[in-house]
N, C-alpha and C. Protein backbone atom coordinates (compact mmCIF):
# COMPACT_ATOMS: atom_id res chain seq x y z
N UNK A 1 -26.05 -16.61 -4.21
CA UNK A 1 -25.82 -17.91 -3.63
C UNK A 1 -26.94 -18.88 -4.00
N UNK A 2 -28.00 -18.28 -3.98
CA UNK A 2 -29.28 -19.28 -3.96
C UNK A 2 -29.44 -19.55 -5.47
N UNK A 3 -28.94 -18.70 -6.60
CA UNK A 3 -29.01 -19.14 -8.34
C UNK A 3 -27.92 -19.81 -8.20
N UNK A 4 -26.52 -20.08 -7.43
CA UNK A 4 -25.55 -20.93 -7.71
C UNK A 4 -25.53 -22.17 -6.80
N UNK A 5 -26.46 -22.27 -5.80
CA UNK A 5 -25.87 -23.31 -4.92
C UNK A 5 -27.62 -24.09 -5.13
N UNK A 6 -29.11 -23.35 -5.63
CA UNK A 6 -29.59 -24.52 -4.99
C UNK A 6 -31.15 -23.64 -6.54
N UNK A 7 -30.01 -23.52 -7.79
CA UNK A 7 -31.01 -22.94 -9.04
C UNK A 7 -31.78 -23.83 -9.56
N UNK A 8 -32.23 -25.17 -8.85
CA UNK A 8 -32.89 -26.25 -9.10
C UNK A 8 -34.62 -26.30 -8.62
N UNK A 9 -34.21 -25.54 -7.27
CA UNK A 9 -35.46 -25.28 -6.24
C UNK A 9 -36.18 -24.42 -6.35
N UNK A 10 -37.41 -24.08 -5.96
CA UNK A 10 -38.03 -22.27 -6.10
C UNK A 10 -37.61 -21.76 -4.99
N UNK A 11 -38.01 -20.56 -5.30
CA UNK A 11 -37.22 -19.71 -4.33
C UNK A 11 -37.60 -20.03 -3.04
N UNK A 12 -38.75 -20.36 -2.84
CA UNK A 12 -39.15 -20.65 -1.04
C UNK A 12 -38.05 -21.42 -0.36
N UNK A 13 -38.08 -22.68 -1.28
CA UNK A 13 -37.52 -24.01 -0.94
C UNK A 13 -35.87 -23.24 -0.72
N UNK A 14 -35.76 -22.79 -1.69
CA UNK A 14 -33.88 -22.21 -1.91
C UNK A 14 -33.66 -21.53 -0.72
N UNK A 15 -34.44 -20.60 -0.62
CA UNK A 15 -33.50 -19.49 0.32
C UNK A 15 -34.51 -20.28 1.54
N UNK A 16 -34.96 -20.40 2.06
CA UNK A 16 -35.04 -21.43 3.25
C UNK A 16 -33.69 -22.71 3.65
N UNK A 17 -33.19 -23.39 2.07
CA UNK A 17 -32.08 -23.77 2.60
C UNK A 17 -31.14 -22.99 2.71
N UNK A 18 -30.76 -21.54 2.04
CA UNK A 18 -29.72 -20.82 2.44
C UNK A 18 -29.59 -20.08 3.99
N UNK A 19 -30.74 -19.82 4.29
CA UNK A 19 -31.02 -19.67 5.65
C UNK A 19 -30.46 -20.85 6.80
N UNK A 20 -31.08 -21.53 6.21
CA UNK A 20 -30.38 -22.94 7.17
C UNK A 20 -29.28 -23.14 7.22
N UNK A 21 -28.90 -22.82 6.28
CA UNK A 21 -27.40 -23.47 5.59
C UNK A 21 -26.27 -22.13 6.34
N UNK A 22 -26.92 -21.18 6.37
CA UNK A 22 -25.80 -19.69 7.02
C UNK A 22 -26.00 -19.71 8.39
N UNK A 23 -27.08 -20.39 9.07
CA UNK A 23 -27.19 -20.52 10.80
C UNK A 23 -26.51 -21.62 10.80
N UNK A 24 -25.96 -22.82 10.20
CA UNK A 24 -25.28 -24.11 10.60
C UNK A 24 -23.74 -23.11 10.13
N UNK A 25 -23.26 -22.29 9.14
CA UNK A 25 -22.24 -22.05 9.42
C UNK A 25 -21.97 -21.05 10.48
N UNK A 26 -22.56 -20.51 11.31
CA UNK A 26 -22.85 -19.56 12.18
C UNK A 26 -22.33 -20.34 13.12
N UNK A 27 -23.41 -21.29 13.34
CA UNK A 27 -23.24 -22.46 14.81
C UNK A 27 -21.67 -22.82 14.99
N UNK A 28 -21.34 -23.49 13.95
CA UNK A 28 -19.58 -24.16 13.53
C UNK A 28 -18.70 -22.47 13.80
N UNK A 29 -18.85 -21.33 13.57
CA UNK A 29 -17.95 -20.44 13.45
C UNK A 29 -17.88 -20.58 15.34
N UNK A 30 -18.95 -19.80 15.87
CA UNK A 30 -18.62 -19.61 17.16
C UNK A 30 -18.31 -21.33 17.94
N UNK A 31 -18.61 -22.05 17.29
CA UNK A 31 -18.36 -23.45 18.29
C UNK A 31 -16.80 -23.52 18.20
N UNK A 32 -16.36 -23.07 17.06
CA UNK A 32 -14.41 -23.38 16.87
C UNK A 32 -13.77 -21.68 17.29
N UNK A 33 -14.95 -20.85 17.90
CA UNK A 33 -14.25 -19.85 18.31
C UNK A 33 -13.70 -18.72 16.89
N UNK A 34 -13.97 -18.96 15.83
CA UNK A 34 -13.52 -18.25 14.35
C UNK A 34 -13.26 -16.64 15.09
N UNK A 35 -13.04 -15.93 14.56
CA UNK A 35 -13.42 -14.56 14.60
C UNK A 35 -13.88 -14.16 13.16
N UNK A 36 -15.48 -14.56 13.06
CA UNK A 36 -15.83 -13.98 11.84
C UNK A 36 -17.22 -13.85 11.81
N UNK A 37 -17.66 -12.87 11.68
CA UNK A 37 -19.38 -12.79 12.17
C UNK A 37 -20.38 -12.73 10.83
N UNK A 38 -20.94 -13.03 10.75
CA UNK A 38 -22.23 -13.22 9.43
C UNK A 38 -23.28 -12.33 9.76
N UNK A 39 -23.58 -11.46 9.35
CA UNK A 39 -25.18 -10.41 10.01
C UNK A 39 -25.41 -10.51 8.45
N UNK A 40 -27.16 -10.64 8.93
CA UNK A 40 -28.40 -10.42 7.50
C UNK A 40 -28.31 -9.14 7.44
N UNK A 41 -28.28 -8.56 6.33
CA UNK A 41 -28.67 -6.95 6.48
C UNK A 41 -30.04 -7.42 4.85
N UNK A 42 -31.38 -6.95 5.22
CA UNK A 42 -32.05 -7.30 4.14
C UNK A 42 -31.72 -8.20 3.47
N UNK A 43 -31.80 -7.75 2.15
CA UNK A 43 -32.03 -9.29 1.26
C UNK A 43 -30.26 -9.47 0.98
N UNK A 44 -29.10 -9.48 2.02
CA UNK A 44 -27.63 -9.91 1.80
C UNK A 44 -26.99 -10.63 2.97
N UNK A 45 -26.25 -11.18 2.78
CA UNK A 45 -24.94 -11.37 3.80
C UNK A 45 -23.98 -10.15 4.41
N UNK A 46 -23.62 -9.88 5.34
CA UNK A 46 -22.10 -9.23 5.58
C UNK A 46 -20.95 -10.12 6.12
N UNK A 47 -20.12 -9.77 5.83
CA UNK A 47 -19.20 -10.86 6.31
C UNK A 47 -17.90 -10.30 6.98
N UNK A 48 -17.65 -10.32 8.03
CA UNK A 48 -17.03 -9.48 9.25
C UNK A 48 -15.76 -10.13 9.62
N UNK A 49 -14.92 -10.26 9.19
CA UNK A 49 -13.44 -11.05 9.60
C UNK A 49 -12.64 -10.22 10.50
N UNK A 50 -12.43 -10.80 11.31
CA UNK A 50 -11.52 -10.14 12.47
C UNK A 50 -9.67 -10.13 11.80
N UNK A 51 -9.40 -9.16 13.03
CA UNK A 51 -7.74 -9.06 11.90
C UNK A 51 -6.96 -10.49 12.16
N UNK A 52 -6.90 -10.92 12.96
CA UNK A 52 -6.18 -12.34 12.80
C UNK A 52 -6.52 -13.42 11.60
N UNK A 53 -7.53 -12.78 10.62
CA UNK A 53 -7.75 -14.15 10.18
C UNK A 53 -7.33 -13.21 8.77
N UNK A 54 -6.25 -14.50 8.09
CA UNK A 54 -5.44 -14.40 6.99
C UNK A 54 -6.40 -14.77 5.51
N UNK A 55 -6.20 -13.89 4.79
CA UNK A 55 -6.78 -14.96 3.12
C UNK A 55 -5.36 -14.74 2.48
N UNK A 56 -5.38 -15.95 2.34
CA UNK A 56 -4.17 -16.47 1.20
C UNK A 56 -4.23 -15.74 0.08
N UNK A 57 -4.99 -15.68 -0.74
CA UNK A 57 -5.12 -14.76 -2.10
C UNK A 57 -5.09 -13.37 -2.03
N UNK A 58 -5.29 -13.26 -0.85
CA UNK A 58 -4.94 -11.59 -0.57
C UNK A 58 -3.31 -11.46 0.15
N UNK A 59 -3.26 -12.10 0.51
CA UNK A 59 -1.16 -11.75 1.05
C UNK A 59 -0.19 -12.45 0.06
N UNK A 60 -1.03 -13.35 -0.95
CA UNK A 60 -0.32 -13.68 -2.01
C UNK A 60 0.25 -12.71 -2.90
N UNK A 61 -0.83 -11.74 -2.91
CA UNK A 61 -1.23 -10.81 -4.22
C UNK A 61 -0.52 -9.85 -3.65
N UNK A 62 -0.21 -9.16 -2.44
CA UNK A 62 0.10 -8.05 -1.71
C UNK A 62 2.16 -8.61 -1.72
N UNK A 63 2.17 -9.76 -1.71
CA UNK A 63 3.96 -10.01 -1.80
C UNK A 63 3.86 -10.27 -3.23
N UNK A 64 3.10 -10.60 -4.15
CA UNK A 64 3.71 -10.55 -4.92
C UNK A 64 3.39 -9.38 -5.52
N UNK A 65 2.84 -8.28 -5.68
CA UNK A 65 2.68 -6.90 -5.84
C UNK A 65 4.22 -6.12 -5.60
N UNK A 66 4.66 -6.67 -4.03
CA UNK A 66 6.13 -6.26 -3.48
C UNK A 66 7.00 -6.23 -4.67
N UNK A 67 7.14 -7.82 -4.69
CA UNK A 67 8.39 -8.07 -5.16
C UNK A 67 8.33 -7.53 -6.72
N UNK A 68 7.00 -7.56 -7.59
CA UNK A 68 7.27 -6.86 -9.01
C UNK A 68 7.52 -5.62 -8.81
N UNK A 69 7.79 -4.61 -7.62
CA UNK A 69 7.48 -3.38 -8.00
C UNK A 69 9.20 -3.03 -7.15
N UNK A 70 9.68 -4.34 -6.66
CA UNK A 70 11.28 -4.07 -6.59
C UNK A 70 12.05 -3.70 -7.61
N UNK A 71 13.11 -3.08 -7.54
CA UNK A 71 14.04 -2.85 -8.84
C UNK A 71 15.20 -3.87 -8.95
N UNK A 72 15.79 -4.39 -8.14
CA UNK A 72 16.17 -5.72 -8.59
C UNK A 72 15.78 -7.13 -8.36
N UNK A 73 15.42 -8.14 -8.95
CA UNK A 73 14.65 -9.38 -8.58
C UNK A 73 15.05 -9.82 -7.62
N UNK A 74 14.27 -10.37 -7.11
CA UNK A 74 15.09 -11.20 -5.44
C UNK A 74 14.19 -12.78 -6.61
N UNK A 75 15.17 -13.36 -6.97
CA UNK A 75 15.04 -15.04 -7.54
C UNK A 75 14.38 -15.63 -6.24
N UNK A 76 14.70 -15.31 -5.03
CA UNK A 76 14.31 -16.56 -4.08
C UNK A 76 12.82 -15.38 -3.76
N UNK A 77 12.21 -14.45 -3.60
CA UNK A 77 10.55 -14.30 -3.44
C UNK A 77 9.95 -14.50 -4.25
N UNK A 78 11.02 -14.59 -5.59
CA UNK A 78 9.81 -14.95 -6.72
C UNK A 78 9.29 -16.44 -6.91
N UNK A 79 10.24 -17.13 -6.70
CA UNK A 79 10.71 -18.53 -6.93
C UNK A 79 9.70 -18.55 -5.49
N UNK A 80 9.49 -18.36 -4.31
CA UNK A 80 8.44 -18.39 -3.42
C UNK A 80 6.94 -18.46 -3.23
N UNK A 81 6.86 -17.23 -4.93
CA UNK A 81 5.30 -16.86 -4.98
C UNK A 81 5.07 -18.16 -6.59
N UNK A 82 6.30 -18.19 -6.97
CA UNK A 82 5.47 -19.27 -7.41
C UNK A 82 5.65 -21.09 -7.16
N UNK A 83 6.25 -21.12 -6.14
CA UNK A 83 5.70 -22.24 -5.37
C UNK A 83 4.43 -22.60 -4.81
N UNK A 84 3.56 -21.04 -4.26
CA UNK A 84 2.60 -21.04 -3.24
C UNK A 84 1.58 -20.99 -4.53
N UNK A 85 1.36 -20.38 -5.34
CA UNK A 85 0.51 -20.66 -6.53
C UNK A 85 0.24 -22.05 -6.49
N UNK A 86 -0.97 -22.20 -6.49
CA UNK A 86 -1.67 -24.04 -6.74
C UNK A 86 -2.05 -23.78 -8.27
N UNK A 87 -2.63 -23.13 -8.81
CA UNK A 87 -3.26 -22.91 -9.82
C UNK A 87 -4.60 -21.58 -10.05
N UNK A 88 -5.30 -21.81 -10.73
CA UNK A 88 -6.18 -20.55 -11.04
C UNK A 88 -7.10 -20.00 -9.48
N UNK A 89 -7.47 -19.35 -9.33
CA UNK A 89 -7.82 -19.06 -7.93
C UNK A 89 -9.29 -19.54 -7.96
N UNK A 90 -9.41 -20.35 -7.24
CA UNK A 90 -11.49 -20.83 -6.80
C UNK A 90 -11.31 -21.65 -8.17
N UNK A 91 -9.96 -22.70 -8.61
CA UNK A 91 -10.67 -23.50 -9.71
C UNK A 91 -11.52 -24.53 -9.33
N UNK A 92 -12.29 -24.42 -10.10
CA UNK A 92 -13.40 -25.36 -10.35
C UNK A 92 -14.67 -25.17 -9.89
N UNK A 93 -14.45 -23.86 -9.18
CA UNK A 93 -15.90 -23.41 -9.11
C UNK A 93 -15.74 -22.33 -10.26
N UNK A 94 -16.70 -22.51 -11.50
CA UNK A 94 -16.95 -21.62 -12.49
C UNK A 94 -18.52 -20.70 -12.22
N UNK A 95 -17.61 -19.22 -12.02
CA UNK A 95 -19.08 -18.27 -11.87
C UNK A 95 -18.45 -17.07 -12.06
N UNK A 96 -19.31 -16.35 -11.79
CA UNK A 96 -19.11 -14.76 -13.03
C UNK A 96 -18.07 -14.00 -11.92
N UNK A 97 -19.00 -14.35 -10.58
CA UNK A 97 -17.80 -13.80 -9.00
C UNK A 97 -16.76 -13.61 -8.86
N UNK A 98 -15.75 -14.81 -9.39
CA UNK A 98 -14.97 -15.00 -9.17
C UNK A 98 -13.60 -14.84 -10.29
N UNK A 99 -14.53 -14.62 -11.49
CA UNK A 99 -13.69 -14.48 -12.69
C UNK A 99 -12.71 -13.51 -13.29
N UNK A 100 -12.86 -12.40 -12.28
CA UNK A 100 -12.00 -10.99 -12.50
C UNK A 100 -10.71 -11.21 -11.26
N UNK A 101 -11.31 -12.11 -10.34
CA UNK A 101 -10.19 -12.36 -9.24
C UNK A 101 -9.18 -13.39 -9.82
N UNK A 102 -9.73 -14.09 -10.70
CA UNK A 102 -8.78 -15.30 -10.63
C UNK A 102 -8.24 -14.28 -12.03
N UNK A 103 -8.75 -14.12 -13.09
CA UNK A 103 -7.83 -13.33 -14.29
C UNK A 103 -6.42 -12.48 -13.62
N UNK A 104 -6.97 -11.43 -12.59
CA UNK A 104 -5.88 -10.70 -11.57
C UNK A 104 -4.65 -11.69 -11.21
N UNK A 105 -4.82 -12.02 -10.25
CA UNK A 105 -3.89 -13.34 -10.33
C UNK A 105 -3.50 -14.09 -10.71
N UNK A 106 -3.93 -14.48 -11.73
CA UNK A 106 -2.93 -15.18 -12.80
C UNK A 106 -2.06 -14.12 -13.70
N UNK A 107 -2.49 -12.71 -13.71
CA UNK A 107 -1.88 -12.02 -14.76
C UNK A 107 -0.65 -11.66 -14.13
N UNK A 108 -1.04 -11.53 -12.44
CA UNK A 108 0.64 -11.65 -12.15
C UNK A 108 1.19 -12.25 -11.68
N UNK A 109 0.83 -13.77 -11.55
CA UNK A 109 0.97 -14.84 -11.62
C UNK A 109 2.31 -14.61 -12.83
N UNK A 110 1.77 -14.63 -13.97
CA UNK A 110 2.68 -14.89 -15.09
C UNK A 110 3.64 -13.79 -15.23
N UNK A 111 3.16 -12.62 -14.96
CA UNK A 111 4.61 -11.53 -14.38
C UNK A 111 5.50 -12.10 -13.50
N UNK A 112 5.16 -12.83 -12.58
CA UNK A 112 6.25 -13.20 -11.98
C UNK A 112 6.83 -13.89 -12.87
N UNK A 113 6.41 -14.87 -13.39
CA UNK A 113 7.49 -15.97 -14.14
C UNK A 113 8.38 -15.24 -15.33
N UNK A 114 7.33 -14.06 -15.98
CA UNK A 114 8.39 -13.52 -16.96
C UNK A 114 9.81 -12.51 -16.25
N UNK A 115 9.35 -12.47 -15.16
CA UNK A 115 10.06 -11.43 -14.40
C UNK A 115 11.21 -12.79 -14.22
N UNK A 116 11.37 -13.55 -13.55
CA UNK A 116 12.09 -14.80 -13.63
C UNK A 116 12.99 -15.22 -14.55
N UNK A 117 12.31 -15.08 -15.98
CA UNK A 117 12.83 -15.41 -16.79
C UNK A 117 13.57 -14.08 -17.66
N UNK A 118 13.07 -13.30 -17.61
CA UNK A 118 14.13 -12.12 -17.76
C UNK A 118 15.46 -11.57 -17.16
N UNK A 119 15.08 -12.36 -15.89
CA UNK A 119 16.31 -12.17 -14.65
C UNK A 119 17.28 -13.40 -14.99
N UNK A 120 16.78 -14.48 -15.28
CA UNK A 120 17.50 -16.03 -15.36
C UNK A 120 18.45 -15.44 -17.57
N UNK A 121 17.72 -14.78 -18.09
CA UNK A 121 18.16 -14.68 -19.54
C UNK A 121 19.55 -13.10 -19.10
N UNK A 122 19.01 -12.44 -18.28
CA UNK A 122 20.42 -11.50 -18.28
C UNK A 122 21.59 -12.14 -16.91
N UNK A 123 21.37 -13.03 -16.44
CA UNK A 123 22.30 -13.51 -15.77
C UNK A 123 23.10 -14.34 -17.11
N UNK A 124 24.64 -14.00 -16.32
CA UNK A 124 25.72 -14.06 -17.94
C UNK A 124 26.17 -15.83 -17.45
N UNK A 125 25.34 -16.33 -16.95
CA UNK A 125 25.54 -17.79 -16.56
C UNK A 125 24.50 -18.22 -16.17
N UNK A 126 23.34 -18.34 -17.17
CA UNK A 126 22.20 -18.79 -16.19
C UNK A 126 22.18 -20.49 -15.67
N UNK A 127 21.83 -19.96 -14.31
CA UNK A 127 21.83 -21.76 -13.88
C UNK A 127 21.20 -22.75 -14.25
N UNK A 128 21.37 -24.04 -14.64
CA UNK A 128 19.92 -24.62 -14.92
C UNK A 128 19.48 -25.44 -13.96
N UNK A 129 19.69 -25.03 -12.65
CA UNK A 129 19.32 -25.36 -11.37
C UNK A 129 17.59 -24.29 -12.07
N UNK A 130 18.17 -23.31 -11.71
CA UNK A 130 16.99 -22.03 -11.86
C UNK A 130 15.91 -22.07 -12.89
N UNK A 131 16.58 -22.60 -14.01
CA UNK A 131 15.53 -23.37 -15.19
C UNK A 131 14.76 -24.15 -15.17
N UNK A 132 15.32 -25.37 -14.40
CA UNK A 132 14.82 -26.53 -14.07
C UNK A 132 13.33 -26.54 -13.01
N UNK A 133 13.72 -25.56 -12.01
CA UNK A 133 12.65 -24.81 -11.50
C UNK A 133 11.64 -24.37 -12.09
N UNK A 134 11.99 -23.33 -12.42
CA UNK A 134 10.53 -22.73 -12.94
C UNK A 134 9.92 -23.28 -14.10
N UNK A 135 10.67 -24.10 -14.53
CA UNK A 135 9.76 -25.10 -15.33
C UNK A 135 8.73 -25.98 -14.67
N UNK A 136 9.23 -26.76 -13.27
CA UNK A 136 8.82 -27.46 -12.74
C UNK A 136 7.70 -26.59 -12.24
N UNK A 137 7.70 -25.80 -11.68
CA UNK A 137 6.73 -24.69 -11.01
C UNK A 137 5.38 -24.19 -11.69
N UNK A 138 5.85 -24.27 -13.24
CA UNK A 138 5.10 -23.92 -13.92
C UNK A 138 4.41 -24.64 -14.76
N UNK A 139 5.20 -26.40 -14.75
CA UNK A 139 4.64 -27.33 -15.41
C UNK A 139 2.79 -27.72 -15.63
N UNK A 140 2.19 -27.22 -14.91
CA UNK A 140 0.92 -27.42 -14.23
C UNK A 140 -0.30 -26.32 -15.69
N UNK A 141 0.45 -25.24 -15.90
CA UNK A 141 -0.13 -24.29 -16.86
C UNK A 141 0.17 -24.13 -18.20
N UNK A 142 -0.49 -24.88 -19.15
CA UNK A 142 0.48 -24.57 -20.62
C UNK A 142 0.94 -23.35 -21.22
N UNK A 143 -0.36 -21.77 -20.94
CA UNK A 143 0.73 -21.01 -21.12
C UNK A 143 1.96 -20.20 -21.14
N UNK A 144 1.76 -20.90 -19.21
CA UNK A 144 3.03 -20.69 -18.80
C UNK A 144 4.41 -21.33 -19.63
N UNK A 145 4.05 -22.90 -19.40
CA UNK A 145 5.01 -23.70 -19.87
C UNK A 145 5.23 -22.39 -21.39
N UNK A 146 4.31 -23.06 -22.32
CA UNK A 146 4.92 -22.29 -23.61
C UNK A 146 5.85 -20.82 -23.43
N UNK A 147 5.53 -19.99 -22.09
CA UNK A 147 6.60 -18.56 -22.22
C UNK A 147 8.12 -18.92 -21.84
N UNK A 148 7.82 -19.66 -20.63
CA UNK A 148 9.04 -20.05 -20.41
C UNK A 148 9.81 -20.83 -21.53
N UNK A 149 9.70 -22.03 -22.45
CA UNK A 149 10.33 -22.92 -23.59
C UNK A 149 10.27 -22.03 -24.68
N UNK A 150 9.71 -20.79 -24.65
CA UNK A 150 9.61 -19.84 -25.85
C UNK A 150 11.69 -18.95 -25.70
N UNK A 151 11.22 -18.68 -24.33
CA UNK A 151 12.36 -17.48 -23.67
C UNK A 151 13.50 -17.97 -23.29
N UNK A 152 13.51 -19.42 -22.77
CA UNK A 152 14.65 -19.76 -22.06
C UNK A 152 15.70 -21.08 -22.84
């Protein structure tokens, strides 16, 4: 945290503001009631989430895990997971952390869409309701765009 959020400062100065900076999110967690606790253990963070509290990138990944490992497509969960897709996961923060999470998810990210488009190419009438979609869905990513205008 302290080489990414404050690699400008020496270390005194840095981790003195990271200190500060993890008791003000401390203060805000219990003031809104969170269920999520922060303990120092030596020189780290732990980070303690109670079961009510949801991460999106993790129940994203867990339905869409579901639905690729169904044997026939359900068009409307897929057409779901990629609505809820915004784009690359943590874009625009670029760091080494985060770079195996967001690759993961996008890789089946784009399984879904080929899964889509394999389902939309053996339907003996494909709709172009259904086309029109996942184009739109996917408009946002060029290599998406390019699989889909390659396949469909």
């Amino acid at each position: 945290m302290i080489d990414f959020m404050w690699a400008h400062l020496s270390w005194e100065k840095a981790n003195s503001q990271l200190y500060s900076t993890v008791y003000q999110i401390r203060k805000v967690i219990q003031q809104m009631g969170f269920p999520i606790k922060i303990v120092s253990q030596e020189e780290s963070y732990e980070i303690t989430l109670g079961e009510e509290v949801v991460i999106q990138s993790i129940g994203w990944k867990q339905a869409a895990w579901r639905a690729l490992q169904e044997n026939d497509i359900s068009v409307k969960a897929h057409m779901k997971l990629l609505e809820t897709y915004q784009g690359d996961y943590l874009q625009g923060i670029e760091s080494d952390w985060n770079l195996e999470e967001r690759k993961e998810i996008r890789n089946i990210w784009l399984q879904i869409v080929d899964n889509l488009i394999k389902d939309t190419l053996q339907n003996k009438s494909p709709s172009s309701r259904n086309i029109s979609q996942i184009s739109a869905l996917v408009s946002f990513d060029e290599e998406a765009r390019i699989l889909v205008n390659e396949k469909l």
